[in-house]
N, C-alpha and C. Protein backbone atom coordinates (compact mmCIF):
# COMPACT_ATOMS: atom_id res chain seq x y z
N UNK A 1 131.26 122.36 85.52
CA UNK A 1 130.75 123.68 85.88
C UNK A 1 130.27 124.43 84.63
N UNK A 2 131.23 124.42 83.59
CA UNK A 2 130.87 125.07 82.52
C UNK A 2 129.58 124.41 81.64
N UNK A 3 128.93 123.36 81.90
CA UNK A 3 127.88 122.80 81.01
C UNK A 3 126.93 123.37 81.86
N UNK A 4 126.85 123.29 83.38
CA UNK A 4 125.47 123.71 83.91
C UNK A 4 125.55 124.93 83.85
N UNK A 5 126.60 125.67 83.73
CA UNK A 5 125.92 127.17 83.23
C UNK A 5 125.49 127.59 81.83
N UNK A 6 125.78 126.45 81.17
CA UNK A 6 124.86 126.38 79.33
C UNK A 6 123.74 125.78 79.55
N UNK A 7 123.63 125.01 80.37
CA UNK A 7 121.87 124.49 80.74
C UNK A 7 121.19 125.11 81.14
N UNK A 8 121.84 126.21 82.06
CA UNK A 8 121.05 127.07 83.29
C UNK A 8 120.81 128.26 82.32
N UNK A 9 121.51 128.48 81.43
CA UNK A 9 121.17 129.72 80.43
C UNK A 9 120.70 129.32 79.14
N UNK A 10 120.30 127.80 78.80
CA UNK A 10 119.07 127.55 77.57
C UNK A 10 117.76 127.44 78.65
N UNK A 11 118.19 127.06 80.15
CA UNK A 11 116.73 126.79 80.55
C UNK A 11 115.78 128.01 80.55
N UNK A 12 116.69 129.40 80.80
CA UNK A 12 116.13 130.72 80.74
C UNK A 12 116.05 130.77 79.98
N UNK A 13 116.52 131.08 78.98
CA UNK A 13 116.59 131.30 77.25
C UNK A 13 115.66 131.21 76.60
N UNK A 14 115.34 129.59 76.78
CA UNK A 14 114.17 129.01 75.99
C UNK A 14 112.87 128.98 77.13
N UNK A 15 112.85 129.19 78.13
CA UNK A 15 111.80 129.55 79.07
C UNK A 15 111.27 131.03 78.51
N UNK A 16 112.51 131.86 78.36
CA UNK A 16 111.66 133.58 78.27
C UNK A 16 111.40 133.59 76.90
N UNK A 17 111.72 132.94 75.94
CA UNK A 17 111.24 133.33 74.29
C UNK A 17 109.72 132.98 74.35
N UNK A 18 109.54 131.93 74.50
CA UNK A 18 107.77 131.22 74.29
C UNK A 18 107.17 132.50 74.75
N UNK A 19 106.94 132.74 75.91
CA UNK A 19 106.15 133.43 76.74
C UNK A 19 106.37 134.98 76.41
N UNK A 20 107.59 135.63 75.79
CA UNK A 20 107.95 136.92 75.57
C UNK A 20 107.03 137.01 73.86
N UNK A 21 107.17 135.78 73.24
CA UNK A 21 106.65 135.80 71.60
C UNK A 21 104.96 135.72 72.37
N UNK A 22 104.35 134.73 73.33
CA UNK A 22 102.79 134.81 73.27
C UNK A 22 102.56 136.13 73.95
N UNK A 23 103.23 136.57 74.87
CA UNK A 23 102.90 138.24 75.87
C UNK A 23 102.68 139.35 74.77
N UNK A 24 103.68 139.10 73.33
CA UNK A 24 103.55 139.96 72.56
C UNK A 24 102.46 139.68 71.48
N UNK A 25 102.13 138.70 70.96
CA UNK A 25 101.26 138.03 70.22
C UNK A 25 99.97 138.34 70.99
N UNK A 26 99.64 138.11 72.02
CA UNK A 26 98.10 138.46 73.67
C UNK A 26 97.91 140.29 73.44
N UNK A 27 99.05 140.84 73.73
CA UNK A 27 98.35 142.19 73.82
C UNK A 27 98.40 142.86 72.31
N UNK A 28 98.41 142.39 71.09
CA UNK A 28 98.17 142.66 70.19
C UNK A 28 97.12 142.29 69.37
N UNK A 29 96.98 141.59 70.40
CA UNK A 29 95.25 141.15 69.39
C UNK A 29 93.80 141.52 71.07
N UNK A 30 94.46 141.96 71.89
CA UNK A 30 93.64 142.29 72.77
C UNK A 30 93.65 143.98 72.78
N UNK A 31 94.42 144.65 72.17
CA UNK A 31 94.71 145.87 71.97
C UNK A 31 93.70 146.26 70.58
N UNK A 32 93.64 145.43 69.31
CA UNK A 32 92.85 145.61 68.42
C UNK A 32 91.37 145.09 68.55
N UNK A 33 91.19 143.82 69.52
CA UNK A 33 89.81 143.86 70.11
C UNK A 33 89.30 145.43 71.20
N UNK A 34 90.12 145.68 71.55
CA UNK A 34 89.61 147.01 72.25
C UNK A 34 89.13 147.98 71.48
N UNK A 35 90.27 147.91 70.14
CA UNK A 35 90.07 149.24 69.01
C UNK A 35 88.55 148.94 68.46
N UNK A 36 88.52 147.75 68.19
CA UNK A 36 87.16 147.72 67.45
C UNK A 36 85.80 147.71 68.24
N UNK A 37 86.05 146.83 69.17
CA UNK A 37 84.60 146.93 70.31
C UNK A 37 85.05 147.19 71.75
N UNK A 38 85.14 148.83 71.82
CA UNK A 38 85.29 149.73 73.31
C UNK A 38 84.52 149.34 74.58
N UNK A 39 83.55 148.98 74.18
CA UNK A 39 82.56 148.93 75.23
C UNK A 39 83.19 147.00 75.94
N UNK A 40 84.38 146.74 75.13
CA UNK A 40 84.50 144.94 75.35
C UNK A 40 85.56 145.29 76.20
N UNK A 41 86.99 146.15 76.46
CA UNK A 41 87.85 146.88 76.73
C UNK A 41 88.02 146.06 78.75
N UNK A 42 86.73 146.40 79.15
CA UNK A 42 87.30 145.66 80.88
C UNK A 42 87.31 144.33 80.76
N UNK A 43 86.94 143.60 79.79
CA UNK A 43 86.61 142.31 79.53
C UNK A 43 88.32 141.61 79.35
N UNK A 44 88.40 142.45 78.02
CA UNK A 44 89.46 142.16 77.17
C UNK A 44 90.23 142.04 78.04
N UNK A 45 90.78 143.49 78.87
CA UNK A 45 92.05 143.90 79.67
C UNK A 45 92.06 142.77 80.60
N UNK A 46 91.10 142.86 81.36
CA UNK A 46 90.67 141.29 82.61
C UNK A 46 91.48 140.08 82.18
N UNK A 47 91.16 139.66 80.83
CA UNK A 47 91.73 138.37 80.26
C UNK A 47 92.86 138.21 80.34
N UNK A 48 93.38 139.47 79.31
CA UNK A 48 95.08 139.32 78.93
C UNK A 48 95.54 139.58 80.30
N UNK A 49 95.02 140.13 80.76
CA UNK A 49 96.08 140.30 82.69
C UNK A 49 96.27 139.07 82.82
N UNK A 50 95.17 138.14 83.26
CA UNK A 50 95.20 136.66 83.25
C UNK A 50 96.33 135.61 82.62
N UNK A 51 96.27 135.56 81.05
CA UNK A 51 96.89 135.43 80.82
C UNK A 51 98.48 135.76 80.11
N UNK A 52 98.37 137.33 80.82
CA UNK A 52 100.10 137.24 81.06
C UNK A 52 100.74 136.70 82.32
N UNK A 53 99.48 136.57 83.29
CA UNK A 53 100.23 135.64 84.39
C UNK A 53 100.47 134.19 84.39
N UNK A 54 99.53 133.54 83.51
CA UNK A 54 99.48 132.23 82.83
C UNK A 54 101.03 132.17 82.40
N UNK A 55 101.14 132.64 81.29
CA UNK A 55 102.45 132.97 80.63
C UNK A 55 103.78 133.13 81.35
N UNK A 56 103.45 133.63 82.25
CA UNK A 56 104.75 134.08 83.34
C UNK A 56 105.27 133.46 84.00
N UNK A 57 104.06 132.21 84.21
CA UNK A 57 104.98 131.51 85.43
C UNK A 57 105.59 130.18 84.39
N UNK A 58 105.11 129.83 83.36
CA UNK A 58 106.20 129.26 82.18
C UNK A 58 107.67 129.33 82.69
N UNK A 59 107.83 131.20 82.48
CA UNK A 59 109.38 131.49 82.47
C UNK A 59 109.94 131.37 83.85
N UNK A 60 109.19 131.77 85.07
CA UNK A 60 109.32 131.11 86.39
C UNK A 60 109.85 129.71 86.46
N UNK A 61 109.09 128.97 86.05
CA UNK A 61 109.92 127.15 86.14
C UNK A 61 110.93 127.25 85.01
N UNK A 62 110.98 127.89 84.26
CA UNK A 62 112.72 128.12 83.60
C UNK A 62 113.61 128.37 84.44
N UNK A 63 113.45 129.69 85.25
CA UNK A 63 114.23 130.22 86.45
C UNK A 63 114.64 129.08 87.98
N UNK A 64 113.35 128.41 87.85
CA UNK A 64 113.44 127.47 89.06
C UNK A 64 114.17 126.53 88.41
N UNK A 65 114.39 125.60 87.38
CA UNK A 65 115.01 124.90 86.82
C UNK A 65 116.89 125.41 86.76
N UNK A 66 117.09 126.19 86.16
CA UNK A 66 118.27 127.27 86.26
C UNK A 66 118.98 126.67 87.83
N UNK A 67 117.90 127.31 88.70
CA UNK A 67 118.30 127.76 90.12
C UNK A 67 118.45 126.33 90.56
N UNK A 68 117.77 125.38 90.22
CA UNK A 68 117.96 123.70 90.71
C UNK A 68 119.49 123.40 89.92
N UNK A 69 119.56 123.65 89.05
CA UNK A 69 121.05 123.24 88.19
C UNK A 69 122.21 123.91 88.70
N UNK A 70 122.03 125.05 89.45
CA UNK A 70 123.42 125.92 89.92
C UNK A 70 123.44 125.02 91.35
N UNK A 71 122.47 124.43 92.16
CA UNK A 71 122.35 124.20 93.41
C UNK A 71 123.28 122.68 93.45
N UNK A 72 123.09 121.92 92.25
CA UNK A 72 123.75 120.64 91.94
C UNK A 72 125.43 121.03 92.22
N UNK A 73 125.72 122.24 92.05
CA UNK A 73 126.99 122.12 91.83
C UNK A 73 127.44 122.43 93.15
């Protein structure tokens, strides 16, 4: 019992870091493309929406993984 709840909490763990470091890394360089070319701004925003959902579902199959490992027991 006690290992699948250390699996089930690196599978989150290491599921939400990647995607929490690129979500933050995406709107910081889509935030300074806005600063510099305004008129690019619905473009930009359009994208990174995109891919923070790209990104998201990463940490989703962490969660589904998790949720498959508690179900074993």
């Amino acid at each position: 019992m006690g290992l699948v709840a250390l699996g089930a909490a690196l599978a989150i763990g290491l599921a939400a870091i990647g995607p929490g470091i690129g979500q933050g890394i995406a709107a910081s360089k889509a935030l300074e493309g806005m600063a510099r070319q305004p008129e690019a701004a619905g473009i930009l925003r359009t994208n990174m929406i995109l891919a923070f959902a790209f990104m998201e579902s990463l940490s989703i199959y962490g969660l589904v993984i998790a949720f498959l490992l508690f179900a074993k027991i």
